[in-house]
PDB file of N, CA and C in Angstrom:
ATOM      1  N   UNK A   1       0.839  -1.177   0.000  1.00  0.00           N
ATOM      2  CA  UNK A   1       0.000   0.000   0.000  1.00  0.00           C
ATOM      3  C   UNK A   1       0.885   1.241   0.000  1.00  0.00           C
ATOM      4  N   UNK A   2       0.335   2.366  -0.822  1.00  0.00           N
ATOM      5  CA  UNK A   2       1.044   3.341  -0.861  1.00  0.00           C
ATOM      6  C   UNK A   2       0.336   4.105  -0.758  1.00  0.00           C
ATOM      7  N   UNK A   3       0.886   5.496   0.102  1.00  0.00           N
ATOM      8  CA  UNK A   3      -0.389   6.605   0.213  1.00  0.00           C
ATOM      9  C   UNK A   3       0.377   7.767   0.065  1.00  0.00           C
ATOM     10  N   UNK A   4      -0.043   8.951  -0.481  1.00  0.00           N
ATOM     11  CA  UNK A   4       0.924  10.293  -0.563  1.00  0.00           C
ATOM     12  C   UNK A   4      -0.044  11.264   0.195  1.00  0.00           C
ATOM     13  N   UNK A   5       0.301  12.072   1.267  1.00  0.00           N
ATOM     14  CA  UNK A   5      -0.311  12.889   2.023  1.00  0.00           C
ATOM     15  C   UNK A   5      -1.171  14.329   1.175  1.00  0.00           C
ATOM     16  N   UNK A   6      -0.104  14.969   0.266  1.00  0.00           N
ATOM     17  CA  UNK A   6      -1.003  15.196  -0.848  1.00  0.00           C
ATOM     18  C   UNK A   6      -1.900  15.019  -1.429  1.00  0.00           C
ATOM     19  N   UNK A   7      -2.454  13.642  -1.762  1.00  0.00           N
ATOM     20  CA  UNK A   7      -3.522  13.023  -1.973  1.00  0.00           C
ATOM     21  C   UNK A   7      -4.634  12.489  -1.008  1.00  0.00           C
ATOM     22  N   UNK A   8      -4.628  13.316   0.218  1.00  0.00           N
ATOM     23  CA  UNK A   8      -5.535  13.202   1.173  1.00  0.00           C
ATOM     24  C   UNK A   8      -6.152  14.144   1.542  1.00  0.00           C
ATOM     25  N   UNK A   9      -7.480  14.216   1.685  1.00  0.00           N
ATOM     26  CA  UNK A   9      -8.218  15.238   1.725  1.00  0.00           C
ATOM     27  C   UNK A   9      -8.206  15.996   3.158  1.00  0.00           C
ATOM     28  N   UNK A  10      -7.770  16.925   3.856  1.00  0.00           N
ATOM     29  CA  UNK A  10      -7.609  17.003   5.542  1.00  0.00           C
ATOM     30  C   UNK A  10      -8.635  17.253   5.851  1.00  0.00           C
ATOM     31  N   UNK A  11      -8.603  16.884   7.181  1.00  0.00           N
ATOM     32  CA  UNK A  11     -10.220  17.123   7.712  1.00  0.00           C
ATOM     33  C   UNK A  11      -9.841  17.968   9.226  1.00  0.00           C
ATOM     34  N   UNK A  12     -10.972  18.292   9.053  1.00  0.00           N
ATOM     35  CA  UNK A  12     -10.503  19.800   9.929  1.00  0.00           C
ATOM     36  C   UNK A  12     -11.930  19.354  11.357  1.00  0.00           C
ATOM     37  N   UNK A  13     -11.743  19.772  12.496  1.00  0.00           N
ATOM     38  CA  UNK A  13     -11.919  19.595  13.300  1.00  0.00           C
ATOM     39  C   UNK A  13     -11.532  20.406  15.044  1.00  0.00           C
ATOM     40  N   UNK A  14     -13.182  21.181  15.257  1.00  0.00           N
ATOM     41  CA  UNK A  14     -12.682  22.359  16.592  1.00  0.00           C
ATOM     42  C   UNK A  14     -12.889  21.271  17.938  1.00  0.00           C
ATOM     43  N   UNK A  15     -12.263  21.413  19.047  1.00  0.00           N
ATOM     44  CA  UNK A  15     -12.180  21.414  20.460  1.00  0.00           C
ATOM     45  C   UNK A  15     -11.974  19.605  20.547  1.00  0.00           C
ATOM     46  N   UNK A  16     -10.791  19.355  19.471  1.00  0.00           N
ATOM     47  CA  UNK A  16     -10.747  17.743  19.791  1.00  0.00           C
ATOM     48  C   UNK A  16     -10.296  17.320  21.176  1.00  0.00           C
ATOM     49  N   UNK A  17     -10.919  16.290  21.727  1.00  0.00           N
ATOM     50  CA  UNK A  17     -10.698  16.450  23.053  1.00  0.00           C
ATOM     51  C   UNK A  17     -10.920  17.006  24.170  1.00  0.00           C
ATOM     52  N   UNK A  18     -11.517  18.121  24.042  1.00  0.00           N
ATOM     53  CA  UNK A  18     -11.589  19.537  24.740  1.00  0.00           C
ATOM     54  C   UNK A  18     -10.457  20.258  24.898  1.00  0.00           C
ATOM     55  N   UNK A  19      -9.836  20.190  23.730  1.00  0.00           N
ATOM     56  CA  UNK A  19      -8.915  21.152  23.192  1.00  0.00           C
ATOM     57  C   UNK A  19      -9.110  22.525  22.416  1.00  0.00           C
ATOM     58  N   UNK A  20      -8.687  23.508  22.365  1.00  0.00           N
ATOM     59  CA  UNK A  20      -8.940  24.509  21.668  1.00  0.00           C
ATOM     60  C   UNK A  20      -8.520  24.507  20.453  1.00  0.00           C
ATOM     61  N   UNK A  21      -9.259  25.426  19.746  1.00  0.00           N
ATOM     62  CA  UNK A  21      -8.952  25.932  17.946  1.00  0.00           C
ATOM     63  C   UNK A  21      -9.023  24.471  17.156  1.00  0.00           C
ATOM     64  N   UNK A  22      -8.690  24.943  15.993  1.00  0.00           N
ATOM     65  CA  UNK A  22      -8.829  24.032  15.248  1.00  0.00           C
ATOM     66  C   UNK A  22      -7.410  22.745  14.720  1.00  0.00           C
ATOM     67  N   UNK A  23      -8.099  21.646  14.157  1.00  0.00           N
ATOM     68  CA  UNK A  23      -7.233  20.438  14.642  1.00  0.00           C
ATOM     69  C   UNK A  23      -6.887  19.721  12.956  1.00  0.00           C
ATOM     70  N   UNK A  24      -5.934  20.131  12.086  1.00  0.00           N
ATOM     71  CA  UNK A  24      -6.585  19.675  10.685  1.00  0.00           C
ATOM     72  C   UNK A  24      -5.651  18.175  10.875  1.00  0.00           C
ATOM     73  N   UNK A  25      -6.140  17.707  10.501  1.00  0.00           N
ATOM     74  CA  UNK A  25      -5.615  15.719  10.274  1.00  0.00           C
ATOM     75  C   UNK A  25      -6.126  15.355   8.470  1.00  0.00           C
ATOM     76  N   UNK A  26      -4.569  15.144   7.913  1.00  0.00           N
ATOM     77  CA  UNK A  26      -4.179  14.309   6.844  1.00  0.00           C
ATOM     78  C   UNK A  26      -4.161  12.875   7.151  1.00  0.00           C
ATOM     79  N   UNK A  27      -5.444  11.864   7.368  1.00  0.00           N
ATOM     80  CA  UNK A  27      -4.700  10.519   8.088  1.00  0.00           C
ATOM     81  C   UNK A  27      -4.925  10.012   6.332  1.00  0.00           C
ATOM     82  N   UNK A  28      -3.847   8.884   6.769  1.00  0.00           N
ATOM     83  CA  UNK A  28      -2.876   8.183   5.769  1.00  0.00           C
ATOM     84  C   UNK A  28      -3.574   7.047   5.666  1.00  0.00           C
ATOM     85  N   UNK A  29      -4.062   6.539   6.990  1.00  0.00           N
ATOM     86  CA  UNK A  29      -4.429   5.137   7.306  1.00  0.00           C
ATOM     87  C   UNK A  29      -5.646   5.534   8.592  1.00  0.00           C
ATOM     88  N   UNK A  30      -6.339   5.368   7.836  1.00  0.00           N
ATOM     89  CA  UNK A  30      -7.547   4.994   9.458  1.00  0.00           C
ATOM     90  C   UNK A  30      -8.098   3.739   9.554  1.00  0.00           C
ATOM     91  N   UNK A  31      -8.319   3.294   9.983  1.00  0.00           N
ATOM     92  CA  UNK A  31      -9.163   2.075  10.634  1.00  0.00           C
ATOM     93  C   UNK A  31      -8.841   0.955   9.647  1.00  0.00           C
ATOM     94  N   UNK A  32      -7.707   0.754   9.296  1.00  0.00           N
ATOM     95  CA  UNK A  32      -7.131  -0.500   8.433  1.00  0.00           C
ATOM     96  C   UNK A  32      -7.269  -1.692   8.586  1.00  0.00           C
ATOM     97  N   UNK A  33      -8.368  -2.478   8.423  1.00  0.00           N
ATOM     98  CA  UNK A  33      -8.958  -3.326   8.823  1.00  0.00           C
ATOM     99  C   UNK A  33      -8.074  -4.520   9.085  1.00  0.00           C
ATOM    100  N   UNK A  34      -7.872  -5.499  10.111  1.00  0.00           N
ATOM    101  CA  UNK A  34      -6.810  -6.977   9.940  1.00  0.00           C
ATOM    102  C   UNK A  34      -4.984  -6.677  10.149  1.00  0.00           C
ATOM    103  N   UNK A  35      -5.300  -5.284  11.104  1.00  0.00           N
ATOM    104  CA  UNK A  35      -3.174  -4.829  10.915  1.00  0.00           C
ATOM    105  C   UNK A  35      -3.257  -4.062  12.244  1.00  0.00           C
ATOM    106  N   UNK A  36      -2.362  -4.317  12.678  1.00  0.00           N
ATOM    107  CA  UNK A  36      -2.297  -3.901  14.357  1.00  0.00           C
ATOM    108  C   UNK A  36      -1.977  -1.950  14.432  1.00  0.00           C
ATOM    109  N   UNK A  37      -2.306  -1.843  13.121  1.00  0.00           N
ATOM    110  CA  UNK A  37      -2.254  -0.287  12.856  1.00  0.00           C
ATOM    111  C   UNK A  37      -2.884   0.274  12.340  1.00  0.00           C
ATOM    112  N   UNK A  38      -4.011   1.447  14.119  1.00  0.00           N
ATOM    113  CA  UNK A  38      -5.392   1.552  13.155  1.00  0.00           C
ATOM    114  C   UNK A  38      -5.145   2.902  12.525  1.00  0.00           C
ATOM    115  N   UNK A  39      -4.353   3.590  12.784  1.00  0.00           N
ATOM    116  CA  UNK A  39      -4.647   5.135  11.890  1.00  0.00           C
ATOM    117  C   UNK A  39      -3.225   5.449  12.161  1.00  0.00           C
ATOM    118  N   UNK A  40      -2.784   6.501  10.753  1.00  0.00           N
ATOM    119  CA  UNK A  40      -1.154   7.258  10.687  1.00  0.00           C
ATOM    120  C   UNK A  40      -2.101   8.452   9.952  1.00  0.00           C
ATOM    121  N   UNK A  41      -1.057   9.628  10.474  1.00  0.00           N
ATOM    122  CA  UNK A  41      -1.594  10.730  10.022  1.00  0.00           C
ATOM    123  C   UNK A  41      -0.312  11.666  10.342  1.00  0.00           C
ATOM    124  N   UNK A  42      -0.991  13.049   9.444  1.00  0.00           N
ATOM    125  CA  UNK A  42       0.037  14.116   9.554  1.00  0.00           C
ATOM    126  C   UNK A  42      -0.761  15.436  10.214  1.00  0.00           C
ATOM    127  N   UNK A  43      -0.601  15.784  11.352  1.00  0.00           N
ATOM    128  CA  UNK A  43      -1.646  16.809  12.337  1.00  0.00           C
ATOM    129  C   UNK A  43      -0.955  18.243  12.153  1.00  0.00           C
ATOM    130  N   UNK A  44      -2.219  19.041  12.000  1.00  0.00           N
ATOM    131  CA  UNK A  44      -1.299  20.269  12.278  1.00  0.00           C
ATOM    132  C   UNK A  44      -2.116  21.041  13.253  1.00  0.00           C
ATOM    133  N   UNK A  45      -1.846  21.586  13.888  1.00  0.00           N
ATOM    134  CA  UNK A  45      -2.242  22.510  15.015  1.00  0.00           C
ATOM    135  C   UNK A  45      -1.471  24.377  14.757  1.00  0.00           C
ATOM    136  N   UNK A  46      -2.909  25.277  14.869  1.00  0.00           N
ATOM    137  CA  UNK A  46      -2.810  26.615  14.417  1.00  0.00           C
ATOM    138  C   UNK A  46      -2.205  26.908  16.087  1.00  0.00           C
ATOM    139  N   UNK A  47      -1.505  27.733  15.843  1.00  0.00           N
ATOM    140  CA  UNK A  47      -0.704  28.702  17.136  1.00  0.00           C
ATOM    141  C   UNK A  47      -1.917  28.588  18.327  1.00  0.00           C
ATOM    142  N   UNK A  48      -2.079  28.346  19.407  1.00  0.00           N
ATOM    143  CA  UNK A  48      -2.731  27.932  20.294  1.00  0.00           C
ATOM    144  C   UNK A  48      -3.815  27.036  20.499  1.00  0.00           C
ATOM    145  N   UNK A  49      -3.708  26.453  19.540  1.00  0.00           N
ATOM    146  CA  UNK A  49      -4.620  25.013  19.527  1.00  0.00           C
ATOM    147  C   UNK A  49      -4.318  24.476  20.245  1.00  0.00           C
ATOM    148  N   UNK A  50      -4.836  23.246  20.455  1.00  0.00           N
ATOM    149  CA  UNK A  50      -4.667  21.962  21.671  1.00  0.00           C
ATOM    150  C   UNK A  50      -5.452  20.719  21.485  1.00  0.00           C
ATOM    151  N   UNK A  51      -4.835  19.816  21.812  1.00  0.00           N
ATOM    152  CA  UNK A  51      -5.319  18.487  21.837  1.00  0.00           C
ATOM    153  C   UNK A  51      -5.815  18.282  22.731  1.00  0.00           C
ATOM    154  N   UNK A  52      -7.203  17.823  23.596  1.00  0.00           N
ATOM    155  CA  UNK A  52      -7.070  17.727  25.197  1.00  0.00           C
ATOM    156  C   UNK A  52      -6.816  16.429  25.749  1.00  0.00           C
ATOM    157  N   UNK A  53      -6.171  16.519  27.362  1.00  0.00           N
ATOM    158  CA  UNK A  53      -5.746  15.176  27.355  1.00  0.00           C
ATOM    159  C   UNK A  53      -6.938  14.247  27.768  1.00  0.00           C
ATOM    160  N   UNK A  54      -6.519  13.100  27.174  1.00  0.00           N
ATOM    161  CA  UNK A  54      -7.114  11.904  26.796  1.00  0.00           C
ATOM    162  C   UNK A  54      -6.287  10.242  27.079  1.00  0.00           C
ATOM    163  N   UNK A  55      -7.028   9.191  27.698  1.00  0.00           N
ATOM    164  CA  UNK A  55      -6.600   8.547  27.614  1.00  0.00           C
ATOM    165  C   UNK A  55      -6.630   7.226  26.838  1.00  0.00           C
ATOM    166  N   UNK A  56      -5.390   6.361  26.334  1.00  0.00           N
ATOM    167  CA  UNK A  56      -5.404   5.119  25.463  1.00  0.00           C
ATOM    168  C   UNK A  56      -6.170   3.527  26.460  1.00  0.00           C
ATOM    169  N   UNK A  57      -6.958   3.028  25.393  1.00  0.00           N
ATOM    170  CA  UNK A  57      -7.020   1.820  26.769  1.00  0.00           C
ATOM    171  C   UNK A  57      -6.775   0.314  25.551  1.00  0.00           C
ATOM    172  N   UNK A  58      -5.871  -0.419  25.775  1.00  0.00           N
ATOM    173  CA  UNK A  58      -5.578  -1.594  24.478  1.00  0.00           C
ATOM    174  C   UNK A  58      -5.538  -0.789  23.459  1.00  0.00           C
ATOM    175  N   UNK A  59      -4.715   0.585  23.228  1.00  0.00           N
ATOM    176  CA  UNK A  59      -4.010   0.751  22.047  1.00  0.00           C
ATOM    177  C   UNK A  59      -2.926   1.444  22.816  1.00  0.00           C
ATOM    178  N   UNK A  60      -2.072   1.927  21.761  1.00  0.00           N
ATOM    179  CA  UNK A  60      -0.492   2.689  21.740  1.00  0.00           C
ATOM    180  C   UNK A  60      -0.692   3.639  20.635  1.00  0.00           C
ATOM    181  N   UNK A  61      -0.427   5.200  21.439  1.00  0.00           N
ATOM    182  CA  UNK A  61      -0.601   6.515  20.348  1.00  0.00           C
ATOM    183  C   UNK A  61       0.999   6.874  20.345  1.00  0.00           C
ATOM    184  N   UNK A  62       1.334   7.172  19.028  1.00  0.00           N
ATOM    185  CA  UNK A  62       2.594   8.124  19.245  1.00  0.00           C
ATOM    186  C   UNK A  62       2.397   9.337  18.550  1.00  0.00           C
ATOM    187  N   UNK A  63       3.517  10.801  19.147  1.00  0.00           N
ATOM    188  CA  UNK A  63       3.537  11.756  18.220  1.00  0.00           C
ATOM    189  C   UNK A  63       4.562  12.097  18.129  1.00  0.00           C
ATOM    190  N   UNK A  64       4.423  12.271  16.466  1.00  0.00           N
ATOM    191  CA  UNK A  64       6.565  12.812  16.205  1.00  0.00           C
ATOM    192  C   UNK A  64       6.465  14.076  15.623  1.00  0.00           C
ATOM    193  N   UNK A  65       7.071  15.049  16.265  1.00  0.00           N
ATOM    194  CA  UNK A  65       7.020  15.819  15.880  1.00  0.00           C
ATOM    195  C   UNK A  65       7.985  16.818  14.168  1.00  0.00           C
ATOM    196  N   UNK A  66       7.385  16.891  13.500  1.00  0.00           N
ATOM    197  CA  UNK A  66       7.974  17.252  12.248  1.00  0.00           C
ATOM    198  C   UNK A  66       8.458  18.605  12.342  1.00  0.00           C
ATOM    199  N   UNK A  67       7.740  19.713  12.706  1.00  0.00           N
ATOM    200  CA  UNK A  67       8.388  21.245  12.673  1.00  0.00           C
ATOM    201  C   UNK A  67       6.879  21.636  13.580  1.00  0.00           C
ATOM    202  N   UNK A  68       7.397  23.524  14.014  1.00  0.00           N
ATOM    203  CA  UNK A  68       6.975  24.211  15.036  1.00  0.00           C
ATOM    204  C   UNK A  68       7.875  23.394  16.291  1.00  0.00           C
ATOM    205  N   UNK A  69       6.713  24.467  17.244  1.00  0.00           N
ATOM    206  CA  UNK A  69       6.500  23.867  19.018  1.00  0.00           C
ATOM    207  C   UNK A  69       5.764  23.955  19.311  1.00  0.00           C
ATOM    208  N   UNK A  70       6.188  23.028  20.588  1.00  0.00           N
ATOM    209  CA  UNK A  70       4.571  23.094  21.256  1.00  0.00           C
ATOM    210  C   UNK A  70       5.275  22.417  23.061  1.00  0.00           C
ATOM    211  N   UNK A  71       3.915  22.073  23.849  1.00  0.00           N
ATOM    212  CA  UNK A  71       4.036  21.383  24.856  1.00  0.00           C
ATOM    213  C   UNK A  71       3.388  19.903  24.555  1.00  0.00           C
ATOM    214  N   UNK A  72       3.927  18.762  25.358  1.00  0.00           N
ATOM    215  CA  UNK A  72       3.258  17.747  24.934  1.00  0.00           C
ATOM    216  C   UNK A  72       2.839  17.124  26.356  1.00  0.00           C
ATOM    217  N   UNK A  73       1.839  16.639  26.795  1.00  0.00           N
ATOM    218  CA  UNK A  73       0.991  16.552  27.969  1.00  0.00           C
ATOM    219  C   UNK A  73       1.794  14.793  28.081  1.00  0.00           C
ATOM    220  N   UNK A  74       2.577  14.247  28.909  1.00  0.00           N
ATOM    221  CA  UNK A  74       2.736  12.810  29.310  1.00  0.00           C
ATOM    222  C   UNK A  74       2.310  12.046  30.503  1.00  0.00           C
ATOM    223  N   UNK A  75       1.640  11.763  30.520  1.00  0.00           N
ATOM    224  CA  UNK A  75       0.788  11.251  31.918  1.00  0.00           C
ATOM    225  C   UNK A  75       0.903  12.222  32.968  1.00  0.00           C
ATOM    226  N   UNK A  76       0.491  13.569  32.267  1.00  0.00           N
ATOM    227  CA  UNK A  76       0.251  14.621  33.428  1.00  0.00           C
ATOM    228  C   UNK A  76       1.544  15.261  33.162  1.00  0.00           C
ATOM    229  N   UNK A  77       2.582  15.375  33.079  1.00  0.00           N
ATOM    230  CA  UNK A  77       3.834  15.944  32.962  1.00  0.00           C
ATOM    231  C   UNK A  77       4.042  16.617  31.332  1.00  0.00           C
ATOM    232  N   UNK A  78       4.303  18.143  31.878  1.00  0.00           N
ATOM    233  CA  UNK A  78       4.473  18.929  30.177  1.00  0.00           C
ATOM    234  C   UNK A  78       5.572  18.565  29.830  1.00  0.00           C
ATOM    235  N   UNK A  79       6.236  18.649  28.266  1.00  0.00           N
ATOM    236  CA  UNK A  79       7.775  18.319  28.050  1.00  0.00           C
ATOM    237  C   UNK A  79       7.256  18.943  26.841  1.00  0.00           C
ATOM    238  N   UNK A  80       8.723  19.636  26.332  1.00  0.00           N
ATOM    239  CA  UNK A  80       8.620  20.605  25.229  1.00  0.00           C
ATOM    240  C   UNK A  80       8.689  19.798  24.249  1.00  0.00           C
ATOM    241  N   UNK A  81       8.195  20.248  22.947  1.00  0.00           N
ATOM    242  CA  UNK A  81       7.903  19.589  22.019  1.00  0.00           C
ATOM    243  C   UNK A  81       8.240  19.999  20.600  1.00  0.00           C
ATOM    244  N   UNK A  82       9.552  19.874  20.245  1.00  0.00           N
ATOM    245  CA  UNK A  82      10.262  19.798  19.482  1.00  0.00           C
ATOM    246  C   UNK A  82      10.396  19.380  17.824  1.00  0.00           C
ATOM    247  N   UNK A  83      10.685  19.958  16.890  1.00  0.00           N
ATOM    248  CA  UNK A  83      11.400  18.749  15.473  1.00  0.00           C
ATOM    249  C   UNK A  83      12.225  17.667  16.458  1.00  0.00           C
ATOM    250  N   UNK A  84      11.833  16.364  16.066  1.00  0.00           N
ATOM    251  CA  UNK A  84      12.751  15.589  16.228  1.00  0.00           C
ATOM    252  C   UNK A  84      12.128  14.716  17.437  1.00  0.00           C
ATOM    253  N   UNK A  85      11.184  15.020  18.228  1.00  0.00           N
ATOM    254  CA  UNK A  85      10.798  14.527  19.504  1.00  0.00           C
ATOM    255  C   UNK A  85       9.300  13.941  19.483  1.00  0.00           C
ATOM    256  N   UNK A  86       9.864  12.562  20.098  1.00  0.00           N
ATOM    257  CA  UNK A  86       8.843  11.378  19.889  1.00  0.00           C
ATOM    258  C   UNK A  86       8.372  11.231  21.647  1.00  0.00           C
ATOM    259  N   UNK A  87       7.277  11.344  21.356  1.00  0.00           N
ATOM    260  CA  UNK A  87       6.510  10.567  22.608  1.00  0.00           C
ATOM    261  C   UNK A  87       5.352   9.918  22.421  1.00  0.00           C
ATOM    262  N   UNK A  88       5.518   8.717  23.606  1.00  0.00           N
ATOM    263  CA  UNK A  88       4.666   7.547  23.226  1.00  0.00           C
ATOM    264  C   UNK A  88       3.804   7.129  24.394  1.00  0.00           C
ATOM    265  N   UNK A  89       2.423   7.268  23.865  1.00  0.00           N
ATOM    266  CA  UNK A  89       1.153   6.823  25.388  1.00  0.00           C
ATOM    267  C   UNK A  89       0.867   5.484  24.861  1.00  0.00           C
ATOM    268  N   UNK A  90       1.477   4.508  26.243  1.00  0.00           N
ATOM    269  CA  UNK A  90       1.185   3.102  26.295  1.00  0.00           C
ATOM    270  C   UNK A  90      -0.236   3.333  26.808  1.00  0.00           C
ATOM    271  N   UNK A  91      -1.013   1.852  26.402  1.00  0.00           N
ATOM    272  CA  UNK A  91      -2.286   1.634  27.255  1.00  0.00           C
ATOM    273  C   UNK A  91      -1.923   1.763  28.544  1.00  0.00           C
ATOM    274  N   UNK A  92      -3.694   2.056  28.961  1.00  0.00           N
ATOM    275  CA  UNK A  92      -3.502   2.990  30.288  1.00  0.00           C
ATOM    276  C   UNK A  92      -3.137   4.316  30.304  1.00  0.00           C
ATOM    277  N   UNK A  93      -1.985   4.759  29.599  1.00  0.00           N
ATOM    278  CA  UNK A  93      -1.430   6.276  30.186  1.00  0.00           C
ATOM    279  C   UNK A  93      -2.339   7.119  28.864  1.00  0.00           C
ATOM    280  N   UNK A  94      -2.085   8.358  29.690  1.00  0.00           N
ATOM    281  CA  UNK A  94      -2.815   9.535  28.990  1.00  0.00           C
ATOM    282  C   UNK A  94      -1.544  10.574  28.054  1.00  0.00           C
ATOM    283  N   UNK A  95      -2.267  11.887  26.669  1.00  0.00           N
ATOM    284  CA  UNK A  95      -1.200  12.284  26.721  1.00  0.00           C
ATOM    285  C   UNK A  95      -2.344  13.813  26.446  1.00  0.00           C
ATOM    286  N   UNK A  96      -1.407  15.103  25.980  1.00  0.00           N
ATOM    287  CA  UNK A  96      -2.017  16.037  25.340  1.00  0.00           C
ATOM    288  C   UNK A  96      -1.270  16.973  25.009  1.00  0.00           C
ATOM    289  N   UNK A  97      -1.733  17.615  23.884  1.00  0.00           N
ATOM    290  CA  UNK A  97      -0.558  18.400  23.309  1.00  0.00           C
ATOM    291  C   UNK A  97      -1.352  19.639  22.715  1.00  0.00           C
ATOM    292  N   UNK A  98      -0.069  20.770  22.442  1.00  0.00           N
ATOM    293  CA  UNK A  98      -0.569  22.359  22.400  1.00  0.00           C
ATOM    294  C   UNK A  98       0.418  23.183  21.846  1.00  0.00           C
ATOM    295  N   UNK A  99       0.293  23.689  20.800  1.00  0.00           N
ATOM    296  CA  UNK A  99       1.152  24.334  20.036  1.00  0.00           C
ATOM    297  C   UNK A  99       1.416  25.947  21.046  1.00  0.00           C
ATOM    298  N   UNK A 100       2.437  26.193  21.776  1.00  0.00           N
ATOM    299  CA  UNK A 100       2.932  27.232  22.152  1.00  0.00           C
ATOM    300  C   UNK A 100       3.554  28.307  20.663  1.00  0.00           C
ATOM    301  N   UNK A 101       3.799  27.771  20.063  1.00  0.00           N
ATOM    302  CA  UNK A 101       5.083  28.514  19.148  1.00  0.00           C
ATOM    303  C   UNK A 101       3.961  29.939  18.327  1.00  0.00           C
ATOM    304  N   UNK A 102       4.787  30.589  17.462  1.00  0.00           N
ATOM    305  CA  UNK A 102       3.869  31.601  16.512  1.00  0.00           C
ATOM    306  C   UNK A 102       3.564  30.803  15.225  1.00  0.00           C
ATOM    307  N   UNK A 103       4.031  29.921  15.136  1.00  0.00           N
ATOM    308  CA  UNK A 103       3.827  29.221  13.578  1.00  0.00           C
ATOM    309  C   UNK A 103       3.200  27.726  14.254  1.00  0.00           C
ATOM    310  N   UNK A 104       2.746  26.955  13.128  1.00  0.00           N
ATOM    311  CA  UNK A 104       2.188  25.950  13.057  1.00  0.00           C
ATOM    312  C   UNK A 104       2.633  24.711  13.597  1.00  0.00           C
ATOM    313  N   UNK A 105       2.272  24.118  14.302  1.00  0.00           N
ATOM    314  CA  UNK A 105       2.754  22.767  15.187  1.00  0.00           C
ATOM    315  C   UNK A 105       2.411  21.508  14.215  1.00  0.00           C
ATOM    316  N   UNK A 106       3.345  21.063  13.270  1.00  0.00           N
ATOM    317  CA  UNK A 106       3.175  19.804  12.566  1.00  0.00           C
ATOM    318  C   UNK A 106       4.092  18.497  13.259  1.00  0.00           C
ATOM    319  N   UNK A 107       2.701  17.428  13.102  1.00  0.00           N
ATOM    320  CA  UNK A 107       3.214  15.904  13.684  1.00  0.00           C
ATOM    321  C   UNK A 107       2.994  14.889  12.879  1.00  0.00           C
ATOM    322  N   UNK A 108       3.524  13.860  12.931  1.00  0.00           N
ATOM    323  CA  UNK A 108       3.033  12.602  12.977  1.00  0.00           C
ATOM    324  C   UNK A 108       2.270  11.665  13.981  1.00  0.00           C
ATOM    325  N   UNK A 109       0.566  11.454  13.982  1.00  0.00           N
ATOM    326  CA  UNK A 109       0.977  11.071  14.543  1.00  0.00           C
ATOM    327  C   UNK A 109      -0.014   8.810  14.317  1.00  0.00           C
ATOM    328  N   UNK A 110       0.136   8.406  15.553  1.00  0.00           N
ATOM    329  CA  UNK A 110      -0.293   7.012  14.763  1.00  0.00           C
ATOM    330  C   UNK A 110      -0.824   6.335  15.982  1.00  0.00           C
ATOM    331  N   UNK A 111      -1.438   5.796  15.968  1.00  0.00           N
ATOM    332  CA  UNK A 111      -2.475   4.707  16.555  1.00  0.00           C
ATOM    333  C   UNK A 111      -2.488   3.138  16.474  1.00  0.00           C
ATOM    334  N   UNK A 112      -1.758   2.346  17.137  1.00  0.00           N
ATOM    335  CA  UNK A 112      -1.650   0.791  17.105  1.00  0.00           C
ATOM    336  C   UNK A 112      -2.506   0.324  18.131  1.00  0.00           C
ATOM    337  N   UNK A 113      -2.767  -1.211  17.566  1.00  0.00           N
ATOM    338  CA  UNK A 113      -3.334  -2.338  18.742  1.00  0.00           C
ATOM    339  C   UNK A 113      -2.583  -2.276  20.088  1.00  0.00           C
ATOM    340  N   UNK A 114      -2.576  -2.577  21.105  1.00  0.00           N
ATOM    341  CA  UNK A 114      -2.000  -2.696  21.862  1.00  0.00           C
ATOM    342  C   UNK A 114      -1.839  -4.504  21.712  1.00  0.00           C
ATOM    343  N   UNK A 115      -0.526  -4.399  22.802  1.00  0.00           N
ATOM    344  CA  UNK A 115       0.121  -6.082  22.697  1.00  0.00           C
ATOM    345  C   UNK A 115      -0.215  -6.369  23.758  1.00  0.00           C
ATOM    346  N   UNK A 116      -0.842  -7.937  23.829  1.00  0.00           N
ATOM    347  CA  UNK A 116      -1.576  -8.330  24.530  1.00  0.00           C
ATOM    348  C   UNK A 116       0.229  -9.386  25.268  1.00  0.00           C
ATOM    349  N   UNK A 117       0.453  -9.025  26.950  1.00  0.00           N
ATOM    350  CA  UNK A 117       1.468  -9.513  27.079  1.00  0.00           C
ATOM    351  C   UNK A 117       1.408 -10.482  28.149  1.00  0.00           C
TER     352      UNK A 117
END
C-alpha cells in the first residue's frame, strides 16, 4: 500500500478532546482493517490550539514531531515539544498536546493495537 499525504483530503476539526482551535488531520491510514495499525496521520495545530488530554485503553498513540512547538501533555507531565521529539502513550497512560510557538505545530501522529502480554 502506498499513500501520498497530498492526496488526502484534511479534515478539519474544533475542540478535539476539549482542546482549543482548530485540529486539521491528513490521516494516511484509518481504521485499516486486519493490521495492528489503526490510523497514521500528519496533524497540524494553528498557534494555540490543543489536543485535550485523553486517555489510550488496548491501544499505543505516538507523536513525532515534524516542525513548530509546542508542549506535549505525558501522563500529566508537560515536556517541550520539538522537530525531532517522539513521545509515546502506552495503554492505560494519557497524553495532550498544544502548540505554544507563533507558527504551526506539525506531527506525525499514529495509533496501534495494543500487545496483549
Amino acid at each position: 500500500m502506498i499513500k501520498n499525504v497530498h492526496d488526502v483530503i484534511p479534515e478539519i476539526a474544533e475542540g478535539v478532546r476539549g482542546g482549543n482551535g482548530s485540529v486539521t488531520a491528513h490521516k494516511l491510514l484509518d481504521l485499516f482493517p486486519g493490521s495492528a495499525i489503526k490510523s497514521v496521520g500528519i496533524v497540524r495545530l494553528e498557534p494555540g490550539a490543543s489536543v485535550g488530554e485523553h486517555s489510550h485503553q488496548d491501544e499505543e498513540d505516538f507523536y513525532y514531531c515534524i516542525s513548530g512547538t509546542g508542549v506535549v501533555v505525558d501522563n500529566g507531565s508537560e515536556h517541550p515539544f520539538t522537530p525531532g521529539t517522539l513521545q509515546i502513550t502506552r495503554s492505560g497512560e494519557s497524553q495532550a498536546i498544544r502548540n505554544t510557538g507563533e507558527t504551526e505545530l506539525v506531527f506525525l501522529g499514529a495509533l496501534v493495537a495494543g500487545l496483549e502480554i
